[in-house]
C-alpha atoms as a PDB file:
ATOM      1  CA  UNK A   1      57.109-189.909  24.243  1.00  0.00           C
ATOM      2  CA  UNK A   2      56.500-188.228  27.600  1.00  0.00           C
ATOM      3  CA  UNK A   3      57.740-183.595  28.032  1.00  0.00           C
ATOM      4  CA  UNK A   4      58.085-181.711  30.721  1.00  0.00           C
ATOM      5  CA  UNK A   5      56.433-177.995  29.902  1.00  0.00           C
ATOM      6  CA  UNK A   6      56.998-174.524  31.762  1.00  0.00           C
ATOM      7  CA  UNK A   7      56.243-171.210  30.886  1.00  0.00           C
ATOM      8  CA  UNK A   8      57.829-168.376  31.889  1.00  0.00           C
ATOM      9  CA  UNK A   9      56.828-164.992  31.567  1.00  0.00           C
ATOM     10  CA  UNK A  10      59.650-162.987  31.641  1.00  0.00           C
ATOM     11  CA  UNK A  11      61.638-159.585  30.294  1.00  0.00           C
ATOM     12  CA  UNK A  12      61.030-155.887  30.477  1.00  0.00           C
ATOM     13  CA  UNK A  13      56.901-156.784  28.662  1.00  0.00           C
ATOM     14  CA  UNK A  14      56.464-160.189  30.069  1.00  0.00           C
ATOM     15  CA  UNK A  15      57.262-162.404  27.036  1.00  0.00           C
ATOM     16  CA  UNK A  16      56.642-165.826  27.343  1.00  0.00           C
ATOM     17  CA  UNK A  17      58.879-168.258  26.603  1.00  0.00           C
ATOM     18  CA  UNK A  18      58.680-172.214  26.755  1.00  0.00           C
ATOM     19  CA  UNK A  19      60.809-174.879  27.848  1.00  0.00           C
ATOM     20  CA  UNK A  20      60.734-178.712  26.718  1.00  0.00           C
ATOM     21  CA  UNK A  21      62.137-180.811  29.094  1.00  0.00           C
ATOM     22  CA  UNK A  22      62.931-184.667  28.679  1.00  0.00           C
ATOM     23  CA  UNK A  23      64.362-185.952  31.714  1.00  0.00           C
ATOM     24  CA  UNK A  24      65.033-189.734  30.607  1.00  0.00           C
ATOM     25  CA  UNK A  25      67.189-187.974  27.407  1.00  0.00           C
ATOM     26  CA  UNK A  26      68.347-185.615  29.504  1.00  0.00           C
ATOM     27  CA  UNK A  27      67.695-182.810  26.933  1.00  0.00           C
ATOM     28  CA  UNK A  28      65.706-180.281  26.801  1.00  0.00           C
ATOM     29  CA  UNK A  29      64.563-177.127  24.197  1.00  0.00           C
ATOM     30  CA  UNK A  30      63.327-173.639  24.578  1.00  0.00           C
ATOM     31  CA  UNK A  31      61.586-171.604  22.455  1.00  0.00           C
ATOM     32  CA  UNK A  32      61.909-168.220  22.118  1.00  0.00           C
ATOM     33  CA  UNK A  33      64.394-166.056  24.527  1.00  0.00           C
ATOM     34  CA  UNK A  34      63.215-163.178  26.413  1.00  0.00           C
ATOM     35  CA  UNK A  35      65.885-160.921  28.516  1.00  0.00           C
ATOM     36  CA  UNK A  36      66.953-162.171  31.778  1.00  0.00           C
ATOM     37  CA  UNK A  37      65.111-166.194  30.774  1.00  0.00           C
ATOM     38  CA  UNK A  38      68.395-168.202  31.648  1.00  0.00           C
ATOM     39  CA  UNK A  39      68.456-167.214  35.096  1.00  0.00           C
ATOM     40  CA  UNK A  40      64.812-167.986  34.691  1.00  0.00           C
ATOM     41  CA  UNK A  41      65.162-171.793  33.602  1.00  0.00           C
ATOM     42  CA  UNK A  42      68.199-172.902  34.939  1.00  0.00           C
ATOM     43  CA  UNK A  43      66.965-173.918  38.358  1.00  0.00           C
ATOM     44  CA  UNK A  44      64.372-176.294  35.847  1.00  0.00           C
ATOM     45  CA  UNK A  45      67.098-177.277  34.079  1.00  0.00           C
ATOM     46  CA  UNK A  46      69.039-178.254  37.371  1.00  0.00           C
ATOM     47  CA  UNK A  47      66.462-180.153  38.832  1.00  0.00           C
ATOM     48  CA  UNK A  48      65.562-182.220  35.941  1.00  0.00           C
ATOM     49  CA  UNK A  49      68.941-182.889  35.165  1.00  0.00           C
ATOM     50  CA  UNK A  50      68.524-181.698  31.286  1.00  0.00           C
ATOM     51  CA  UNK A  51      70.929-180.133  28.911  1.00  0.00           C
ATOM     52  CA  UNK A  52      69.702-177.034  26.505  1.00  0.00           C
ATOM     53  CA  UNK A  53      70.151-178.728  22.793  1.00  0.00           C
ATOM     54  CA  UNK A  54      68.452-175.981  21.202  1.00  0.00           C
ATOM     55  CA  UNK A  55      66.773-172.561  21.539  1.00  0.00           C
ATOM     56  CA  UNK A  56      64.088-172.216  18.404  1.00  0.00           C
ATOM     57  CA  UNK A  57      63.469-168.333  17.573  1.00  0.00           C
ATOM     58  CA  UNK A  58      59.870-167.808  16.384  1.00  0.00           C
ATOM     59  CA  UNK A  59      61.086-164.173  15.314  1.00  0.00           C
ATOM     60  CA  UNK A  60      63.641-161.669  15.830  1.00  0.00           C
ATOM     61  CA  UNK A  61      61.383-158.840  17.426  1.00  0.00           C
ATOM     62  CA  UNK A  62      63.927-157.807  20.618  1.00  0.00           C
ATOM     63  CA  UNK A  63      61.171-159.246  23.903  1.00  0.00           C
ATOM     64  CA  UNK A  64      61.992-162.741  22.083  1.00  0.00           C
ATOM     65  CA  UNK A  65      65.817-162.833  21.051  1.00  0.00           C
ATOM     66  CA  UNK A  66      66.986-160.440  23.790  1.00  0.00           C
ATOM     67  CA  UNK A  67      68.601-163.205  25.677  1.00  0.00           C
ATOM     68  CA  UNK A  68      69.831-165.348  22.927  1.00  0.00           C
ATOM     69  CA  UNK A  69      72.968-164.412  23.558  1.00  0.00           C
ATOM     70  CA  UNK A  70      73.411-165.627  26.836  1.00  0.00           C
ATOM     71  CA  UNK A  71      72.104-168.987  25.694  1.00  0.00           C
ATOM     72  CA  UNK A  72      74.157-169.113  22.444  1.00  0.00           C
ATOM     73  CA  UNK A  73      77.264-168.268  25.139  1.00  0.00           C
ATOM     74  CA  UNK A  74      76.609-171.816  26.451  1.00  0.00           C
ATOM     75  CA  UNK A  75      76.994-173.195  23.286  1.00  0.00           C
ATOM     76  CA  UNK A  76      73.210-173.986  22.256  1.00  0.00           C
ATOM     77  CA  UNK A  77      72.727-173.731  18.664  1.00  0.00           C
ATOM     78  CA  UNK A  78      69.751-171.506  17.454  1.00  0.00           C
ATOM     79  CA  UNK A  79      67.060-171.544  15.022  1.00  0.00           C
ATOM     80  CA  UNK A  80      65.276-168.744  13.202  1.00  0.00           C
ATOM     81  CA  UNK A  81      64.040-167.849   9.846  1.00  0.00           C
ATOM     82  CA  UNK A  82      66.492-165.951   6.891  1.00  0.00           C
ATOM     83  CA  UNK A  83      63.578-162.816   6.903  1.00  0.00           C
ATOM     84  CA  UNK A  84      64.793-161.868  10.244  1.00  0.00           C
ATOM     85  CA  UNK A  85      68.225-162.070   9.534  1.00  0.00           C
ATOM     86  CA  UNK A  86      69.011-158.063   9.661  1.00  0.00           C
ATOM     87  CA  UNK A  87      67.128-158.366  13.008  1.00  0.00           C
ATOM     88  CA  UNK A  88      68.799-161.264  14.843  1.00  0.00           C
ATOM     89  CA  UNK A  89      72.197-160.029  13.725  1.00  0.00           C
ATOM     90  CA  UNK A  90      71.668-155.799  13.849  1.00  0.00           C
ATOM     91  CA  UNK A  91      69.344-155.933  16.968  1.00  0.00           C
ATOM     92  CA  UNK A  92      69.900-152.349  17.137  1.00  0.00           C
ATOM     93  CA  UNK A  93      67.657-151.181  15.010  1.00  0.00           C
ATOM     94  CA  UNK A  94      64.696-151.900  17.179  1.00  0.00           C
ATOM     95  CA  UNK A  95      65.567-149.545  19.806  1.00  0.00           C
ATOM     96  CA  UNK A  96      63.710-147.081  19.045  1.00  0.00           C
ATOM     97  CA  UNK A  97      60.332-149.551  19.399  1.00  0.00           C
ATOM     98  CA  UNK A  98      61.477-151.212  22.210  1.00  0.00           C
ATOM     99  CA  UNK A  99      60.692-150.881  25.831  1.00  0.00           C
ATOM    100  CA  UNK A 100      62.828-149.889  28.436  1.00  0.00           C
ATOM    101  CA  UNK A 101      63.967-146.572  26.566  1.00  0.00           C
ATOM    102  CA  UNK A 102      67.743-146.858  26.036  1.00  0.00           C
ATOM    103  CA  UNK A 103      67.685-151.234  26.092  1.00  0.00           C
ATOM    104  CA  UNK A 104      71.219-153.313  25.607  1.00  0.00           C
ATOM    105  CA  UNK A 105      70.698-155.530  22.789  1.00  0.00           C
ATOM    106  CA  UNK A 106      73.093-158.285  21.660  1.00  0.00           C
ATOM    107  CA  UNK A 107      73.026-160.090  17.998  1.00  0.00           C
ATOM    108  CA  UNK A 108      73.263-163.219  17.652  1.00  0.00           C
ATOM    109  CA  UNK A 109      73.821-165.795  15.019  1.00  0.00           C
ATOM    110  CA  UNK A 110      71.499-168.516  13.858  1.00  0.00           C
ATOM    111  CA  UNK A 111      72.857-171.853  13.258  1.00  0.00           C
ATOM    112  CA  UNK A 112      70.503-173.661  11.570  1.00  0.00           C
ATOM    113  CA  UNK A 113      68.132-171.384   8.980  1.00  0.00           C
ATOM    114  CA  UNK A 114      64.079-172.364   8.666  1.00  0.00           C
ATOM    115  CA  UNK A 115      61.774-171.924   5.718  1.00  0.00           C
ATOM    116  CA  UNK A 116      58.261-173.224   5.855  1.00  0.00           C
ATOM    117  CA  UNK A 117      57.700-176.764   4.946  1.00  0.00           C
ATOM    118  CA  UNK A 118      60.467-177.690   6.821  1.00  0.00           C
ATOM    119  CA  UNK A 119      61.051-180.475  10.187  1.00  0.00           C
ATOM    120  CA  UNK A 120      63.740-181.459  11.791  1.00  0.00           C
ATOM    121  CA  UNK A 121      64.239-183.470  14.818  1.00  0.00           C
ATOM    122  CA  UNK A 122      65.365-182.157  17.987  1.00  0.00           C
ATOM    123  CA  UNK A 123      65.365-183.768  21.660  1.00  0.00           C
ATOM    124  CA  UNK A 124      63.793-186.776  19.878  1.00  0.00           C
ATOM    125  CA  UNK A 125      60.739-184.816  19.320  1.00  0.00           C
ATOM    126  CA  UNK A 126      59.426-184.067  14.929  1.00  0.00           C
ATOM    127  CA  UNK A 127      59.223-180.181  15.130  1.00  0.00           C
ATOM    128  CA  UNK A 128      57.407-178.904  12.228  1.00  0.00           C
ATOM    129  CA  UNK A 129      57.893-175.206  10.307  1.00  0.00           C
ATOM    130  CA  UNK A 130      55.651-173.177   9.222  1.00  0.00           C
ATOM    131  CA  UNK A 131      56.246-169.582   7.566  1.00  0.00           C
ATOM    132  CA  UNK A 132      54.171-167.063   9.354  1.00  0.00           C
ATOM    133  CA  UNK A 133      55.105-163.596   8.242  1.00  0.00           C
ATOM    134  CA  UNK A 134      52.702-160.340   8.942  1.00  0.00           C
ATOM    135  CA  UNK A 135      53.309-159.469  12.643  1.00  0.00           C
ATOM    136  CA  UNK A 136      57.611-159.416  11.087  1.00  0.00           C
ATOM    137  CA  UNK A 137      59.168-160.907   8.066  1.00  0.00           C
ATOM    138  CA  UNK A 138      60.363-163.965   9.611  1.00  0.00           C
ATOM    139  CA  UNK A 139      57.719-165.000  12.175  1.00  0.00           C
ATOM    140  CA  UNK A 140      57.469-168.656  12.333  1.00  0.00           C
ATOM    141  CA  UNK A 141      55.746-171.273  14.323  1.00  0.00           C
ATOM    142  CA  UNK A 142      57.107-174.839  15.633  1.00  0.00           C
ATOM    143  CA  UNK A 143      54.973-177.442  15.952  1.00  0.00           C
ATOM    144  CA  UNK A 144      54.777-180.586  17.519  1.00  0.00           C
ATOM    145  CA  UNK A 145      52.389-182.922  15.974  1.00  0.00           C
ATOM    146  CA  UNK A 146      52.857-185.590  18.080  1.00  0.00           C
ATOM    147  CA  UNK A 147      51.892-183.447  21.132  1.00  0.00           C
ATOM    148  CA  UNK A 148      49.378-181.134  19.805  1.00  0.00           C
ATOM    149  CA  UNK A 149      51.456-177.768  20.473  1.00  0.00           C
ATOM    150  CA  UNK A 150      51.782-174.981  18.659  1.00  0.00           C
ATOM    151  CA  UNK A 151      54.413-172.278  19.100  1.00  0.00           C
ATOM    152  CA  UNK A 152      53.085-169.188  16.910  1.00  0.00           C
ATOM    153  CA  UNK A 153      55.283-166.352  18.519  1.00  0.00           C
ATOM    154  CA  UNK A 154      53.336-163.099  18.191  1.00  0.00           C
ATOM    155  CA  UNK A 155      50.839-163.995  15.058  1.00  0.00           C
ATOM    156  CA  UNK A 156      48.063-164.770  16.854  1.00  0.00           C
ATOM    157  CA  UNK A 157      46.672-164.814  20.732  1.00  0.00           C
ATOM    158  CA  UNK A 158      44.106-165.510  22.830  1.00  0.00           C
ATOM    159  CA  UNK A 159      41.397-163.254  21.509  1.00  0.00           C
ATOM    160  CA  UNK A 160      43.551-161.225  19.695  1.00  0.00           C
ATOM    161  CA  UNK A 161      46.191-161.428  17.005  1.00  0.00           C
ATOM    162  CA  UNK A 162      49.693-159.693  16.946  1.00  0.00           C
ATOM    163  CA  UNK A 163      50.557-156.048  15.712  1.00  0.00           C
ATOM    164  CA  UNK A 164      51.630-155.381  12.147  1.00  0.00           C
ATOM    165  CA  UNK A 165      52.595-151.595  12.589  1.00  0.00           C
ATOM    166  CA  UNK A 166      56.250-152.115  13.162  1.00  0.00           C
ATOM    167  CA  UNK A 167      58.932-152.379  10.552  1.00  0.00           C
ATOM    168  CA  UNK A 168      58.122-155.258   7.920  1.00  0.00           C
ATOM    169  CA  UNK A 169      54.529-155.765   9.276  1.00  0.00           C
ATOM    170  CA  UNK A 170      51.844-156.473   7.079  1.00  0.00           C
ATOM    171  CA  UNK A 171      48.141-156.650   8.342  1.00  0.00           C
ATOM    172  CA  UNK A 172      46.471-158.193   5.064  1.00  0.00           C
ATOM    173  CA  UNK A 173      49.105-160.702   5.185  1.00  0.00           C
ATOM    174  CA  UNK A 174      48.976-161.274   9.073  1.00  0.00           C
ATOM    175  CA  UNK A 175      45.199-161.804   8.939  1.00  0.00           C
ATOM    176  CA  UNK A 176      45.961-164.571   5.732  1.00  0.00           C
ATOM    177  CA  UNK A 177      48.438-166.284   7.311  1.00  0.00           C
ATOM    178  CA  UNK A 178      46.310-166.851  10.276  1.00  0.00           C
ATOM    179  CA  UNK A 179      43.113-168.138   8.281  1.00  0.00           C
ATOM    180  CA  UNK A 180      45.607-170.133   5.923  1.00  0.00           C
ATOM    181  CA  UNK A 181      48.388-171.837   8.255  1.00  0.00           C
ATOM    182  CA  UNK A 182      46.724-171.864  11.898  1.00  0.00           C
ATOM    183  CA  UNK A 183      43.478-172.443  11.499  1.00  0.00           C
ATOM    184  CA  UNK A 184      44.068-174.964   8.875  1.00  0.00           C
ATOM    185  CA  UNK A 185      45.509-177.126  12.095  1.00  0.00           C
ATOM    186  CA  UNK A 186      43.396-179.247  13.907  1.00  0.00           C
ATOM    187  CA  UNK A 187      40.963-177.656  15.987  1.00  0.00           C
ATOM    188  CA  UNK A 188      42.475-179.623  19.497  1.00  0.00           C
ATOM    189  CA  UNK A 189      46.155-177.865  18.456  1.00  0.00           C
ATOM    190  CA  UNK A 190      47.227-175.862  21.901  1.00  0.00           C
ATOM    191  CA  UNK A 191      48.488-172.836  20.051  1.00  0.00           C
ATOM    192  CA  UNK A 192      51.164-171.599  22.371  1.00  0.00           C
ATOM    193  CA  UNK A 193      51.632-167.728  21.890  1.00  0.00           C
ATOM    194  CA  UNK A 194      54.455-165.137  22.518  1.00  0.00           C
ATOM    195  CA  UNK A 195      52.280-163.307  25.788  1.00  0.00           C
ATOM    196  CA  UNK A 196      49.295-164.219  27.603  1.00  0.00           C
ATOM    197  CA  UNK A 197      47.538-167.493  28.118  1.00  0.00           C
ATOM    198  CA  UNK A 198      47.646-170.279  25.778  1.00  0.00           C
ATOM    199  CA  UNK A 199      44.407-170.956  23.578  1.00  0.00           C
ATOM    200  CA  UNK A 200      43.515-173.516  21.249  1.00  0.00           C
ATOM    201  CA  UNK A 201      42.919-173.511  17.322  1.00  0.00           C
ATOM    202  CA  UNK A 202      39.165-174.326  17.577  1.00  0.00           C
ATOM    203  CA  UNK A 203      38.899-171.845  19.797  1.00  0.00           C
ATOM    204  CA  UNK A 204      40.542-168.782  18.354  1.00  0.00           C
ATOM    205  CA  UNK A 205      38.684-169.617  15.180  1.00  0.00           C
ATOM    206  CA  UNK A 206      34.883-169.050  16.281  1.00  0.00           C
ATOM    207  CA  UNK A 207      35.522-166.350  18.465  1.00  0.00           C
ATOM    208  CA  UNK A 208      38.845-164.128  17.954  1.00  0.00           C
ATOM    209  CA  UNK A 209      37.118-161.298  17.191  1.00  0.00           C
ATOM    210  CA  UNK A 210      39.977-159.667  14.407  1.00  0.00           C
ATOM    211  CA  UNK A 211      40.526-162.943  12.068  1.00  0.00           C
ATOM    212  CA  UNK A 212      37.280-165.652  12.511  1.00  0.00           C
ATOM    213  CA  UNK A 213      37.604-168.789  10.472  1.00  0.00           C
END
């Protein structure tokens, strides 16, 4: 079955999140919720004539969940993983870490909780869980078989992998959980990170030079 994909950059660092559009279903999904993304994909959402029927959380770090709100306002349910829990409900306590100085954060409440081995289906689409933890204690990634696509959140990039030197971060475990549950995926996945450009598994796994394959 045919998506529509966009990217958008957006919030105070640039955080990417992704919208899933399927115009004959007239649904689409978003991953991932930077500040200031609804006014960001509503135009998209406009023109293709889609509804939001869910917004999956890959974490609850504040650049991805700091406008959840505003799309849990509408109605949307959310997903997200139990480790994040004090996160996506206290968002508080990331001030201090978080860029601008001084930033408004709103909790949230997740719907639907994720633990790895999980799927469910959503906008007629098999989305896939795996349990990423390292970069945070509940960092997962969606993935869509089907399409090749991997969400990861901030585990791993393009040449580089996330950082493990915030609260709950674990570098050991990071660096396992890469070797273990992303590059065990085929080496054609798109692997679909929290900033920068997309990569692909095969890629990342000859040449990121902080976890090689």
């Amino acid at each position: 079955m045919a998506i529509d994909f966009n990217v958008f950059p957006c919030g105070y660092i640039q955080t990417n999140a992704f919208l899933l559009t399927d115009p004959d279903r007239g649904e689409a999904v978003l991953i991932d919720a930077p500040h200031f993304v609804l006014d960001e994909i509503k135009p998209v959402l406009e023109e293709k004539g889609c509804a939001l029927v869910g917004l999956l959380l890959t974490h609850g770090h504040y650049d991805h969940m700091g406008g959840a709100a505003s799309i849990q306002n509408l109605g949307v349910p959310l997903w997200g993983h139990e480790d994040d829990k004090a996160l996506y409900e206290d968002p508080g306590r990331m001030v201090p870490y978080a860029y601008p100085p001084g930033i408004k954060l709103e909790p949230i409440s997740i719907d639907h909780w994720v633990k790895d081995g999980d799927s469910f289906e959503l906008m007629g689409q098999k989305w896939e869980v795996r349990h990423t933890p390292g970069h945070c204690p509940g960092n997962v990634f969606f993935y869509l078989r089907e399409h090749s696509l991997v969400f990861v959140g901030d585990t791993l990039f393009a040449g580089s992998v996330g950082r493990s030197d915030l609260p709950g971060g674990d570098g050991e475990l990071l660096k396992r959980m890469i070797e273990e549950r992303i590059y065990t995926l085929d080496d054609g996945v798109v692997v679909m990170p929290g900033h920068g450009p997309h990569t692909t598994v095969g890629q990342e796994r000859v040449s990121n030079p902080y976890v090689r394959g």
